[in-house]
N, C-alpha and C. Protein backbone atom coordinates (compact mmCIF):
# COMPACT_ATOMS: atom_id res chain seq x y z
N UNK A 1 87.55 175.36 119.05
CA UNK A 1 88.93 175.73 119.32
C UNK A 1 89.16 175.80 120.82
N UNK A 2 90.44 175.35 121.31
CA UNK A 2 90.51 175.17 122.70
C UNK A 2 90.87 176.48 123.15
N UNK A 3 90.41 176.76 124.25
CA UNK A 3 90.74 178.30 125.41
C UNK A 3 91.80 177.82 126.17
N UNK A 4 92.95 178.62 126.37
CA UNK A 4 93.83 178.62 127.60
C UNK A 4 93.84 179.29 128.10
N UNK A 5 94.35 179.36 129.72
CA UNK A 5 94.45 180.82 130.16
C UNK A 5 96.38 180.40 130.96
N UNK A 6 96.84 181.76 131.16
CA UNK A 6 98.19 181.46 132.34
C UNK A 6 97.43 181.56 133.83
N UNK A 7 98.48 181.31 134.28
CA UNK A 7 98.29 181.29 135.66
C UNK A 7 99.66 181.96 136.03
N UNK A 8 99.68 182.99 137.07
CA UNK A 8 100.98 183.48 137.66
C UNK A 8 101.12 183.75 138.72
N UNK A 9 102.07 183.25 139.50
CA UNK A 9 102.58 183.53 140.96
C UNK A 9 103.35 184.70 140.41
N UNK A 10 102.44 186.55 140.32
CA UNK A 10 103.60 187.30 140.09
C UNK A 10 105.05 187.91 140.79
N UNK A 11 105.04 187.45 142.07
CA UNK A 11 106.13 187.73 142.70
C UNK A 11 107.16 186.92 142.57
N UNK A 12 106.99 185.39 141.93
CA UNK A 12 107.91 184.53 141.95
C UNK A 12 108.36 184.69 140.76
N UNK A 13 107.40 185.24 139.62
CA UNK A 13 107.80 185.17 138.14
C UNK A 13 107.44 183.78 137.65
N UNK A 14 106.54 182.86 138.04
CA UNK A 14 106.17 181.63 137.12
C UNK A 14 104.72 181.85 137.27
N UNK A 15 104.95 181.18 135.99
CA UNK A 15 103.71 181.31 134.64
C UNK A 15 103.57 179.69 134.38
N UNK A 16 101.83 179.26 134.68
CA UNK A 16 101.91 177.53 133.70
C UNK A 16 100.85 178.12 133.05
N UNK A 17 100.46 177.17 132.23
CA UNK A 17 99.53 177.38 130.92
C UNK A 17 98.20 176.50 131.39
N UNK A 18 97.02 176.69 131.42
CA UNK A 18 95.99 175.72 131.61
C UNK A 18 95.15 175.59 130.59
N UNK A 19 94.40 174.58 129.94
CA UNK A 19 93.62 174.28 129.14
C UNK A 19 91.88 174.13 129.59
N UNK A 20 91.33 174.98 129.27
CA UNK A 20 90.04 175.34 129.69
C UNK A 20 89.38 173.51 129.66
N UNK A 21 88.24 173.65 129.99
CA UNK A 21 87.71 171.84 129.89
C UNK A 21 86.19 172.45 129.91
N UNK A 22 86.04 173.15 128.66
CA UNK A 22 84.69 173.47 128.01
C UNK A 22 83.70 172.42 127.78
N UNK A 23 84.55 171.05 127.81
CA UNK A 23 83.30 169.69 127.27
C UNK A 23 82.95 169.50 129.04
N UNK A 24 83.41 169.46 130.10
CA UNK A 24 83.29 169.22 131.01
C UNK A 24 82.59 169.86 132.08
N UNK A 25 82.97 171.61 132.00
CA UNK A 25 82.69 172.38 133.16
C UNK A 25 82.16 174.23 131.80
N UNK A 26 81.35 173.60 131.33
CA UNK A 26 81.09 174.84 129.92
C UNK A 26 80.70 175.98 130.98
N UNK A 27 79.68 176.12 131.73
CA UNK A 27 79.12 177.44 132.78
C UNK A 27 80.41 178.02 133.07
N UNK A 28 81.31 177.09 133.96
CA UNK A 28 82.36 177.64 134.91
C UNK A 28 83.72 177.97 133.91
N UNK A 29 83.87 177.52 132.73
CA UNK A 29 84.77 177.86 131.85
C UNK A 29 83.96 179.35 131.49
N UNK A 30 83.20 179.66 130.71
CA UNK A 30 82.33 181.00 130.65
C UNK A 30 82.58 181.88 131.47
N UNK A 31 81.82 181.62 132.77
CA UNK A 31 82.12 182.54 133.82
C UNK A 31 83.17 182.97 134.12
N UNK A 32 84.59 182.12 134.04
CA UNK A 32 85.50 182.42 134.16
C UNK A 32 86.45 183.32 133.47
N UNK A 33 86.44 182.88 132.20
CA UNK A 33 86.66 183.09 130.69
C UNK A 33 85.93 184.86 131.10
N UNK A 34 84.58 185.23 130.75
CA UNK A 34 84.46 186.19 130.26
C UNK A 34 84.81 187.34 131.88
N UNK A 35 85.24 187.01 133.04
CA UNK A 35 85.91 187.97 133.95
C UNK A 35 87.45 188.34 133.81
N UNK A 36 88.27 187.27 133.00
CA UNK A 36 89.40 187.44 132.93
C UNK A 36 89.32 188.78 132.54
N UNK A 37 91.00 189.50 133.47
CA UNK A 37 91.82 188.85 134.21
C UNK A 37 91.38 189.51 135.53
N UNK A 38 91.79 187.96 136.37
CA UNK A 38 91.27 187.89 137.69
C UNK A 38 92.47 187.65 138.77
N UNK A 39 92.77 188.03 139.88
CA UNK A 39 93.45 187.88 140.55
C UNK A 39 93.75 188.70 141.80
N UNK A 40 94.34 188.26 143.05
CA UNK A 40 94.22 188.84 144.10
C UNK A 40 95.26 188.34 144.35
N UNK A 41 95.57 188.84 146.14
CA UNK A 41 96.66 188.07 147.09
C UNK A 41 96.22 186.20 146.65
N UNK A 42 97.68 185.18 146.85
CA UNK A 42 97.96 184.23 147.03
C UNK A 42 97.51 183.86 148.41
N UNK A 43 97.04 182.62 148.63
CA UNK A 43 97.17 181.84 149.77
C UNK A 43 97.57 180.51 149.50
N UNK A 44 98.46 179.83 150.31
CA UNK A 44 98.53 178.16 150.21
C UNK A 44 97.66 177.85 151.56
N UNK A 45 97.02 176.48 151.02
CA UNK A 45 96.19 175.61 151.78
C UNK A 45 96.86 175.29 152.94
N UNK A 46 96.01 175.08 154.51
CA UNK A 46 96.03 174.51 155.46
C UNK A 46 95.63 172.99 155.18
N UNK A 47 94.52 173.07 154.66
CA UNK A 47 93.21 171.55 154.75
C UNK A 47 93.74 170.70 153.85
N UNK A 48 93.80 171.04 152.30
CA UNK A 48 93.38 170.52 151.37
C UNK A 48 95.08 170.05 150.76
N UNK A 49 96.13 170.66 151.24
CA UNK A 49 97.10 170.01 150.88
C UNK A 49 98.04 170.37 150.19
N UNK A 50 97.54 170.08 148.67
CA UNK A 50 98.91 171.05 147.39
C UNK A 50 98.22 171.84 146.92
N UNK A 51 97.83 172.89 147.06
CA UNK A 51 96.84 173.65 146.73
C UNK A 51 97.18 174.93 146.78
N UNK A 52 97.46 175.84 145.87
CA UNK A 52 97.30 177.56 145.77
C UNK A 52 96.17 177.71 145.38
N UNK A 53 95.70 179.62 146.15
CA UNK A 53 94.99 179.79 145.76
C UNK A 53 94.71 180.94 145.72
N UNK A 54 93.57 181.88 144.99
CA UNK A 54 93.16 183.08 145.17
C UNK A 54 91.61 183.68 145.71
N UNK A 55 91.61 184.76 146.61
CA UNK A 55 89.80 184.56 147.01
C UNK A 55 89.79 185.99 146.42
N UNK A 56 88.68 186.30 145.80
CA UNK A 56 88.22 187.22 144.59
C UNK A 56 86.88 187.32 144.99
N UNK A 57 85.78 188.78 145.04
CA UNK A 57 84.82 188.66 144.92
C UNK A 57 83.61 187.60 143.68
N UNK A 58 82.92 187.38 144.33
CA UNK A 58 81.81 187.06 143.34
C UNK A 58 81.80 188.10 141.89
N UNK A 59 81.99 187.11 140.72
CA UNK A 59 82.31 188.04 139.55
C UNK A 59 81.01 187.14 138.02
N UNK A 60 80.22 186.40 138.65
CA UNK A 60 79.32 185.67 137.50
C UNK A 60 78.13 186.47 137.78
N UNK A 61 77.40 186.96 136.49
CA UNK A 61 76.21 187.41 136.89
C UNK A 61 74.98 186.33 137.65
N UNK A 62 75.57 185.06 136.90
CA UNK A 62 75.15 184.09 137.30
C UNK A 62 75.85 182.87 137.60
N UNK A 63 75.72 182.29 139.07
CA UNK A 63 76.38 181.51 139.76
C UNK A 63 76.62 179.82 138.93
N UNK A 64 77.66 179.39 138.25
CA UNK A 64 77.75 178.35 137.47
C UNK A 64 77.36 177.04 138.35
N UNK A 65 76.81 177.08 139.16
CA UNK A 65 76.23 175.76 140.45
C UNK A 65 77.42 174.58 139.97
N UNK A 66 77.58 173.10 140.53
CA UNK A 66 78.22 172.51 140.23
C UNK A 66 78.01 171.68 138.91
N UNK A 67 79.67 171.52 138.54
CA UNK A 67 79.69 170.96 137.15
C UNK A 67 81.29 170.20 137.50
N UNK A 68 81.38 169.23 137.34
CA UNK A 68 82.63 168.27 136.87
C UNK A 68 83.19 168.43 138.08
N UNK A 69 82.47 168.38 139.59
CA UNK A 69 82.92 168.57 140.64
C UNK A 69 83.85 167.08 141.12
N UNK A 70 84.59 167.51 142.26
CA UNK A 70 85.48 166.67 143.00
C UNK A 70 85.88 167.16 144.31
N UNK A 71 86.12 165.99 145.11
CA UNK A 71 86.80 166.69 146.31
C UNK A 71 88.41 165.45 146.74
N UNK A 72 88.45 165.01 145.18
CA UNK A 72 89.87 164.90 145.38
C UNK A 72 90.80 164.98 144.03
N UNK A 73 91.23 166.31 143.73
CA UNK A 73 91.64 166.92 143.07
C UNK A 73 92.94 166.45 142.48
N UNK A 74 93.55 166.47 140.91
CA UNK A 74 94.99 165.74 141.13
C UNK A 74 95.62 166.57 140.43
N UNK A 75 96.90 166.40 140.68
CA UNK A 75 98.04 167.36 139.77
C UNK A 75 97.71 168.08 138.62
N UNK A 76 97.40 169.42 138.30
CA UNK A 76 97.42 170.06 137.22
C UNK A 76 95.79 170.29 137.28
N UNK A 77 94.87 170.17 138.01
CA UNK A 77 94.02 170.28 138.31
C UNK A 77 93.53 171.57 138.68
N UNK A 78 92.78 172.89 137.92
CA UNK A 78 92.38 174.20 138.25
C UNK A 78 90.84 174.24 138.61
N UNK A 79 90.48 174.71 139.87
CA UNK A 79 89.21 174.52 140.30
C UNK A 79 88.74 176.03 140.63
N UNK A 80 87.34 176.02 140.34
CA UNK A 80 86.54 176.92 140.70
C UNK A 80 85.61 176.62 142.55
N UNK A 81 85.49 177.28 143.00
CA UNK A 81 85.12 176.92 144.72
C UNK A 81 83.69 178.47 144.79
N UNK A 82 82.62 178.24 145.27
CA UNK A 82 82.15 179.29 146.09
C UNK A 82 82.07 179.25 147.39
N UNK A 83 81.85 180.39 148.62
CA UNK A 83 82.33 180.17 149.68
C UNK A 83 81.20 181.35 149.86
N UNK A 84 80.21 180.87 150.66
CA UNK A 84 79.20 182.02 151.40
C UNK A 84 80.21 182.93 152.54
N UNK A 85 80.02 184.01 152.97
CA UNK A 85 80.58 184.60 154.18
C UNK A 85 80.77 183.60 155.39
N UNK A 86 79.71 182.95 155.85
CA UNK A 86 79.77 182.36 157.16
C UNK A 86 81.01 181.24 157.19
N UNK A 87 81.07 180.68 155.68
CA UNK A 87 82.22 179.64 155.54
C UNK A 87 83.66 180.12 155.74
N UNK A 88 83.96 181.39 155.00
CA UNK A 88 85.13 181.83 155.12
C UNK A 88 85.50 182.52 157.02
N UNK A 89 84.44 182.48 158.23
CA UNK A 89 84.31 183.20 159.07
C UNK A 89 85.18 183.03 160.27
N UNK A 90 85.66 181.70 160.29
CA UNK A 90 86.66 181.24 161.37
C UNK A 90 87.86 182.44 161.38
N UNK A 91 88.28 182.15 162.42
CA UNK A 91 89.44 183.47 162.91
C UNK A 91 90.39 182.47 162.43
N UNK A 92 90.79 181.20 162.40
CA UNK A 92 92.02 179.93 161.75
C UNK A 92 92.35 180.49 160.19
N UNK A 93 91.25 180.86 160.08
CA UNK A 93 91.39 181.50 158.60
C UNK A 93 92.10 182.58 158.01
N UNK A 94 91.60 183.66 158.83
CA UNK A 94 92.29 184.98 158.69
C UNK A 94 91.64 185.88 157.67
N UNK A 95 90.79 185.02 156.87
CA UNK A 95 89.89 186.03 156.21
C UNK A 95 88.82 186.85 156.90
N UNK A 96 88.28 187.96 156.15
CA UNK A 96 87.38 188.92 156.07
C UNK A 96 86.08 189.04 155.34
N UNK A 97 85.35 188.05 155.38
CA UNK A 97 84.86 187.88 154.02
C UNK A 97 82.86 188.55 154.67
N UNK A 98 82.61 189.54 153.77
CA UNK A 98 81.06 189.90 154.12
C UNK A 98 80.01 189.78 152.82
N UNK A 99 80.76 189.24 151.63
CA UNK A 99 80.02 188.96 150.46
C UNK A 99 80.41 187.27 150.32
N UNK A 100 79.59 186.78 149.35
CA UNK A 100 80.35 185.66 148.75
C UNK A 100 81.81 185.68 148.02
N UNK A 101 82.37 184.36 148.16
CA UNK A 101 83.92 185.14 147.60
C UNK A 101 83.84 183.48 146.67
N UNK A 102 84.78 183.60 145.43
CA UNK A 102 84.89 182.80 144.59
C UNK A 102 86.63 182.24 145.22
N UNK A 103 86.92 181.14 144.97
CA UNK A 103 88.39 180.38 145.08
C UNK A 103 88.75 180.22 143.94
N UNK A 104 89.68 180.53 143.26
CA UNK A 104 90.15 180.17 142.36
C UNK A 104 91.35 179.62 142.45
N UNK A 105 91.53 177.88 142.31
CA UNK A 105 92.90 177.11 142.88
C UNK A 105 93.36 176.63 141.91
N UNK A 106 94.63 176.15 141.87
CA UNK A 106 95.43 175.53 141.23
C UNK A 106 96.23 174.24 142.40
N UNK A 107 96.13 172.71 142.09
CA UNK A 107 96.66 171.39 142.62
C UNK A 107 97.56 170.87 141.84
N UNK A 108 99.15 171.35 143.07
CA UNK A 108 100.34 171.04 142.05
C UNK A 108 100.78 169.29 142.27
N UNK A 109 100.18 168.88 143.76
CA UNK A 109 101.06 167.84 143.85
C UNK A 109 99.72 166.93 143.98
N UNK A 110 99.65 165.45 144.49
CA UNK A 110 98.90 164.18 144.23
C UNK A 110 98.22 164.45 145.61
N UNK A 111 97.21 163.51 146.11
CA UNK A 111 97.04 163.37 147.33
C UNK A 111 95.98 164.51 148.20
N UNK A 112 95.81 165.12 147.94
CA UNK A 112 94.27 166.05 148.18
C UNK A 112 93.27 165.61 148.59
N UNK A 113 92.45 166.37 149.39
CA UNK A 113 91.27 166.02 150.03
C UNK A 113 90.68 166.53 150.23
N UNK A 114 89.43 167.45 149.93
CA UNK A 114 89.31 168.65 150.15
C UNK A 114 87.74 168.54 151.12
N UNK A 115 88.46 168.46 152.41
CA UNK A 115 87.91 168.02 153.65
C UNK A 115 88.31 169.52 154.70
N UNK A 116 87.22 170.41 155.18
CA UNK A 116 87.25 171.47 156.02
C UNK A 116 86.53 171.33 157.64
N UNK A 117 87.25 171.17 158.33
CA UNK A 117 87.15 170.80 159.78
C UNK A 117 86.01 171.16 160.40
N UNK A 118 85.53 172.68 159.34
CA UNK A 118 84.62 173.56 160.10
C UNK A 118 83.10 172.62 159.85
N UNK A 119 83.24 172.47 158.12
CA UNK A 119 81.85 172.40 157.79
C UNK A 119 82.10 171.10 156.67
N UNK A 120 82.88 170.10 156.49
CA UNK A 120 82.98 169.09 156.27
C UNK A 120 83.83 168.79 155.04
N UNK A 121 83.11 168.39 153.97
CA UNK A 121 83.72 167.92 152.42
C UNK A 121 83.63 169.53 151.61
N UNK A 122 84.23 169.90 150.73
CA UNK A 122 84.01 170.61 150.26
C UNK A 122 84.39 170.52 148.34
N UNK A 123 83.09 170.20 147.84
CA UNK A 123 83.05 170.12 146.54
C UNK A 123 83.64 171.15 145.85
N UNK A 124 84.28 171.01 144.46
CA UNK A 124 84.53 172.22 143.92
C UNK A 124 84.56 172.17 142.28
N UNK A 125 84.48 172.42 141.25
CA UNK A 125 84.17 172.41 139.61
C UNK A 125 85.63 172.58 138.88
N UNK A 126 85.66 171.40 138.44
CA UNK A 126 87.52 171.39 137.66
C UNK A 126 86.98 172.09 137.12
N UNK A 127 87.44 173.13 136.08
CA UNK A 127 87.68 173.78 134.66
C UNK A 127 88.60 173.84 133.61
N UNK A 128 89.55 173.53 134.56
CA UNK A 128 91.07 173.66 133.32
C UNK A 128 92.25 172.19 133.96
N UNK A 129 93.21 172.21 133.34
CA UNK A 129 94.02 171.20 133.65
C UNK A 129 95.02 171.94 133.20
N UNK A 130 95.96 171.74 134.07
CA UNK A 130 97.41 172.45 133.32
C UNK A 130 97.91 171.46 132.18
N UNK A 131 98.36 171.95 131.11
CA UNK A 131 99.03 171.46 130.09
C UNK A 131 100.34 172.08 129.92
N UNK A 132 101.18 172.75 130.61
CA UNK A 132 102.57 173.17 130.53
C UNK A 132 102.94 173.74 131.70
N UNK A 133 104.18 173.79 132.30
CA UNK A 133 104.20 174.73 133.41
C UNK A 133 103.79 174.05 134.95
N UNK A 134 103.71 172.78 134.85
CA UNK A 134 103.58 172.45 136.06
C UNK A 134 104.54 172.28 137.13
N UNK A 135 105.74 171.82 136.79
CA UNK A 135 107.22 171.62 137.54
C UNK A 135 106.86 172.90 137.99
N UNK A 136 107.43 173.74 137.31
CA UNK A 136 107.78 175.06 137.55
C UNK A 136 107.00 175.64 138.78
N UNK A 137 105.56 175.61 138.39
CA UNK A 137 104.62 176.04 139.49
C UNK A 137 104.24 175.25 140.86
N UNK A 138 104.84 174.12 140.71
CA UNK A 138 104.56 173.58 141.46
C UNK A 138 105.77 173.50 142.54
N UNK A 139 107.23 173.88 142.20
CA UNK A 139 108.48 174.29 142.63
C UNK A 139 107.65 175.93 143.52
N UNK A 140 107.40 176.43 142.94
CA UNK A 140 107.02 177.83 143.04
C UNK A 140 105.92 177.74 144.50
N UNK A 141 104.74 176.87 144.47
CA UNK A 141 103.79 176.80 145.53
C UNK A 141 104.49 176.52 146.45
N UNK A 142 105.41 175.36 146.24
CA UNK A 142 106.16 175.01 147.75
C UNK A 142 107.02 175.86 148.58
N UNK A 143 107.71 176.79 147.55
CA UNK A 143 108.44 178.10 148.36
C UNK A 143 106.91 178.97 148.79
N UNK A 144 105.73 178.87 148.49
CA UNK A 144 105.29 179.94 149.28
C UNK A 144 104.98 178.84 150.55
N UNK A 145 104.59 177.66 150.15
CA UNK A 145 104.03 177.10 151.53
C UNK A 145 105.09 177.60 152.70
N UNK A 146 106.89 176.86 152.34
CA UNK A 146 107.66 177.18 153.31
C UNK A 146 108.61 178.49 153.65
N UNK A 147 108.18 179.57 152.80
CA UNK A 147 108.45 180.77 152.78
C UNK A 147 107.59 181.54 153.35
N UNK A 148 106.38 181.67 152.66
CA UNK A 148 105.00 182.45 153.28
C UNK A 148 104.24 183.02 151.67
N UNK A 149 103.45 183.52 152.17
CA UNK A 149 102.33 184.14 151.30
C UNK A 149 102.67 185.52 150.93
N UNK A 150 103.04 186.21 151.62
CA UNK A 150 102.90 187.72 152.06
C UNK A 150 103.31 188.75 150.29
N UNK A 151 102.73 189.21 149.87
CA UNK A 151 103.33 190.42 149.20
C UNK A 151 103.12 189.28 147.85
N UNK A 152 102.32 188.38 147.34
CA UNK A 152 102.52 187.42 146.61
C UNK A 152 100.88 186.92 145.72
N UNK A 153 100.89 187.52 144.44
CA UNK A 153 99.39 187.62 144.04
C UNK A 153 99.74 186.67 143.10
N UNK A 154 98.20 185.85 142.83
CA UNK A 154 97.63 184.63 141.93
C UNK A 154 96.55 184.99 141.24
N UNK A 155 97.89 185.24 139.75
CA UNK A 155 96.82 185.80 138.41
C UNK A 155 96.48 184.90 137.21
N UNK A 156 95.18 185.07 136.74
CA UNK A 156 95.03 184.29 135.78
C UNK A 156 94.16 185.10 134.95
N UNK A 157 94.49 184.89 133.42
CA UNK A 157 94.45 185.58 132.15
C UNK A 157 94.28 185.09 130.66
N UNK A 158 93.69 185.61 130.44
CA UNK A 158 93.60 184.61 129.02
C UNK A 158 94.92 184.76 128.44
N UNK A 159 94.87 183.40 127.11
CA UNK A 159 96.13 183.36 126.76
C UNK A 159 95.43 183.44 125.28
N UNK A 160 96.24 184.37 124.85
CA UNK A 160 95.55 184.80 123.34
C UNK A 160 96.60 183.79 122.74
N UNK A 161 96.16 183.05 121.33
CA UNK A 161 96.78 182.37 120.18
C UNK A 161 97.35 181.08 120.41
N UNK A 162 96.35 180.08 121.74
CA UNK A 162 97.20 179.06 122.01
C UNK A 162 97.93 178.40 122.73
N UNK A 163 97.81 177.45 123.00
CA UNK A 163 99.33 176.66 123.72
C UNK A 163 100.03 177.23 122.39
């Protein structure tokens, strides 16, 4: 039986639906799956393009290493990322990071690259694909790109009973 989870920009009020990809990324669907619900402050991408995202402590007892990785991501595309401290450390960044921190993204529009100036390509593990809710969210990322981030959290949750 297929797993979904939502995804929510809760300050904007949109919600898309994603479809887990258990044949593809089974560890990182798991890991993910059994922390729900997960979520922190929003960020939109500098590097990588159409990209929201959330940075969350390390939450797997065990680290899902790569599975169904890419570093060019396409529309409707939900990725899992790990990020040692030293990676997140640039001041361009604005993070704080003294543990490992997990990414949890969502890629609304085409064209991605997920290329980091500091430390090069940066691989990351599809898990889900949006199956509903993409307009919407993807209307939604672009007001934070040209609005801002601020006061604006990226939640994701299981979705009990279904698309």
């Amino acid at each position: 039986m297929s797993r979904y989870i939502d995804i929510t920009l809760e300050k904007r009020g949109v919600t898309c639906v994603a479809k887990l990809l258990d044949d593809l990324a089974p560890r990182t669907c798991d890991a993910v799956w059994n922390a729900l619900p997960l979520g922190e402050g929003a960020y939109h991408a500098k590097y990588a393009r159409n990209e929201i995202y959330t940075l969350i402590d390390a939450f797997a007892p065990d680290e899902p290493g790569p599975e169904n990785p890419t570093i060019t991501p396409i529309p409707g595309d939900v990725m899992y990322f790990t990020f040692a401290p030293w990676q997140l450390s640039a001041k361009s960044h604005g993070y704080e990071a003294t543990a490992p921190k997990i990414d949890l993204a969502l890629f609304y529009e085409r064209n991605n690259l997920l290329l980091n100036p500091d430390f090069g390509f940066v691989p990351g593990n599809v898990f889900a694909t949006i199956v509903s809710g993409l307009d919407e969210i993807a209307a939604a990322s672009q007001d934070l790109w040209l609005r801002g981030v601020e006061g604006e959290t990226l939640r994701f949750e299981r979705r009990e009973g279904g698309l």
